[in-house]
Protein backbone atom coordinates (compact mmCIF):
# COMPACT_ATOMS: atom_id res chain seq x y z
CA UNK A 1 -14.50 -8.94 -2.12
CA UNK A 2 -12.11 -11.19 -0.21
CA UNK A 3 -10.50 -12.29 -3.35
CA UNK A 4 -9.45 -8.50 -4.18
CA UNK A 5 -8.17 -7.39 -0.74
CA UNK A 6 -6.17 -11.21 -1.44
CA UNK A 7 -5.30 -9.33 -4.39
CA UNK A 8 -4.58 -6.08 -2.85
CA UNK A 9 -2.15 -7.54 -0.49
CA UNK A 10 0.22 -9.59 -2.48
CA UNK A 11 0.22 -6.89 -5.05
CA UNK A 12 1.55 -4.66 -1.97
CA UNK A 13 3.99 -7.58 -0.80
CA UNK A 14 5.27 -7.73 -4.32
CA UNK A 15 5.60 -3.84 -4.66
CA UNK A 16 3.35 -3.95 -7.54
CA UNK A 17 1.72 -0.86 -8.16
CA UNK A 18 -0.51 -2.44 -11.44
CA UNK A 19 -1.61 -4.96 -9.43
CA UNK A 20 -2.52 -2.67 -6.49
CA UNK A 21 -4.38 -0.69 -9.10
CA UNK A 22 -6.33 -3.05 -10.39
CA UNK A 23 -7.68 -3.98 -7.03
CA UNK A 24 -9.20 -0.02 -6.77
CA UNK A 25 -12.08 1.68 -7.47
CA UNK A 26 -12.44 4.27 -10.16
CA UNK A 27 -11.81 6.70 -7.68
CA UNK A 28 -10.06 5.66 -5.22
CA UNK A 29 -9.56 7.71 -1.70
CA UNK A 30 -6.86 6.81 0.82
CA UNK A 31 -7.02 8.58 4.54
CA UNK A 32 -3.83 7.49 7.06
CA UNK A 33 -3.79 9.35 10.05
CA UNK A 34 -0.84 7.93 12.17
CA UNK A 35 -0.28 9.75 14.54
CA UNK A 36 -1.91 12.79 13.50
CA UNK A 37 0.59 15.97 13.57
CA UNK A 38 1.43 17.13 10.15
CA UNK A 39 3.70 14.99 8.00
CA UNK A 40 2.40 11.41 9.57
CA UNK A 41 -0.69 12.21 7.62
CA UNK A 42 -1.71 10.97 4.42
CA UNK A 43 -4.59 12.26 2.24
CA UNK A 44 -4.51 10.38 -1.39
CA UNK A 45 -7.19 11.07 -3.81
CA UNK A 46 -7.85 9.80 -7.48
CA UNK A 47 -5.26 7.17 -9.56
CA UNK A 48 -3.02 8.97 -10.06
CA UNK A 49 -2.25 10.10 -6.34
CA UNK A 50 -2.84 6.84 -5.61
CA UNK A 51 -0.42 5.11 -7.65
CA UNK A 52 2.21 7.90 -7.13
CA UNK A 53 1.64 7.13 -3.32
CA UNK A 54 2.63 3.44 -3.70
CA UNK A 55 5.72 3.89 -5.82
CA UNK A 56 6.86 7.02 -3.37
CA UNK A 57 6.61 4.20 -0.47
CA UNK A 58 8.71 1.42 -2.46
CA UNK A 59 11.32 3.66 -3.63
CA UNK A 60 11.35 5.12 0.26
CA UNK A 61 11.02 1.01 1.52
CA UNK A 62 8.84 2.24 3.44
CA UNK A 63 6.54 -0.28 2.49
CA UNK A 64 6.80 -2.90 5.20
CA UNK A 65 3.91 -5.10 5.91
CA UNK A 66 3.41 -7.26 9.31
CA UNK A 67 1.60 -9.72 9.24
CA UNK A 68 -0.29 -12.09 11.90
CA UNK A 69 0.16 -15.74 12.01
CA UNK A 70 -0.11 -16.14 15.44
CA UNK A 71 3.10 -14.78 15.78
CA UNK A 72 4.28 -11.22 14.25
CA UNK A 73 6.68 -11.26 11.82
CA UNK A 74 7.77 -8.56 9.45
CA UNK A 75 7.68 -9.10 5.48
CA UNK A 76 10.26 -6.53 3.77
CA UNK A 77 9.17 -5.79 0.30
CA UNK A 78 11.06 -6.90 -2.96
CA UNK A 79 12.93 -4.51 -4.87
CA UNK A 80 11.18 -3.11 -7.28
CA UNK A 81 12.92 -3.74 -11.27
């Protein structure tokens, strides 16, 4: 399990939505409520959604990931080819 959220996350840092994919569950379900009024909510259900989801956020770079190393820092995604 740890090796496929491993998996998970440097296929996000990468912006790679096959990698991401392979990392899911048949069906996968995705629930973000931020702040949650309207548009800040995100419902994602099934592959397809799913994957549309994660190239809608790295076209947007929208994508940004910060992680914790004792410090914050921010990693900006790559452009995707």
């Amino acid at each position: 399990m740890l090796e496929d959220y491993r998996a998970h996350m440097r296929a996000e840092l990468c912006c790679d939505a096959d990698g991401i994919m392979a990392t899911m569950s048949a069906h996968p379900v995705y629930h973000s409520y931020g702040s949650g009024i309207g548009a800040d909510s995100v419902n994602v259900n099934g592959r397809d959604q799913n994957r549309a989801f994660y190239h809608k956020i790295f076209d947007e770079k929208t994508s940004v990931i910060q992680v914790d190393e004792r410090k914050s820092r921010r990693v900006h995604p790559r452009p995707r080819p």
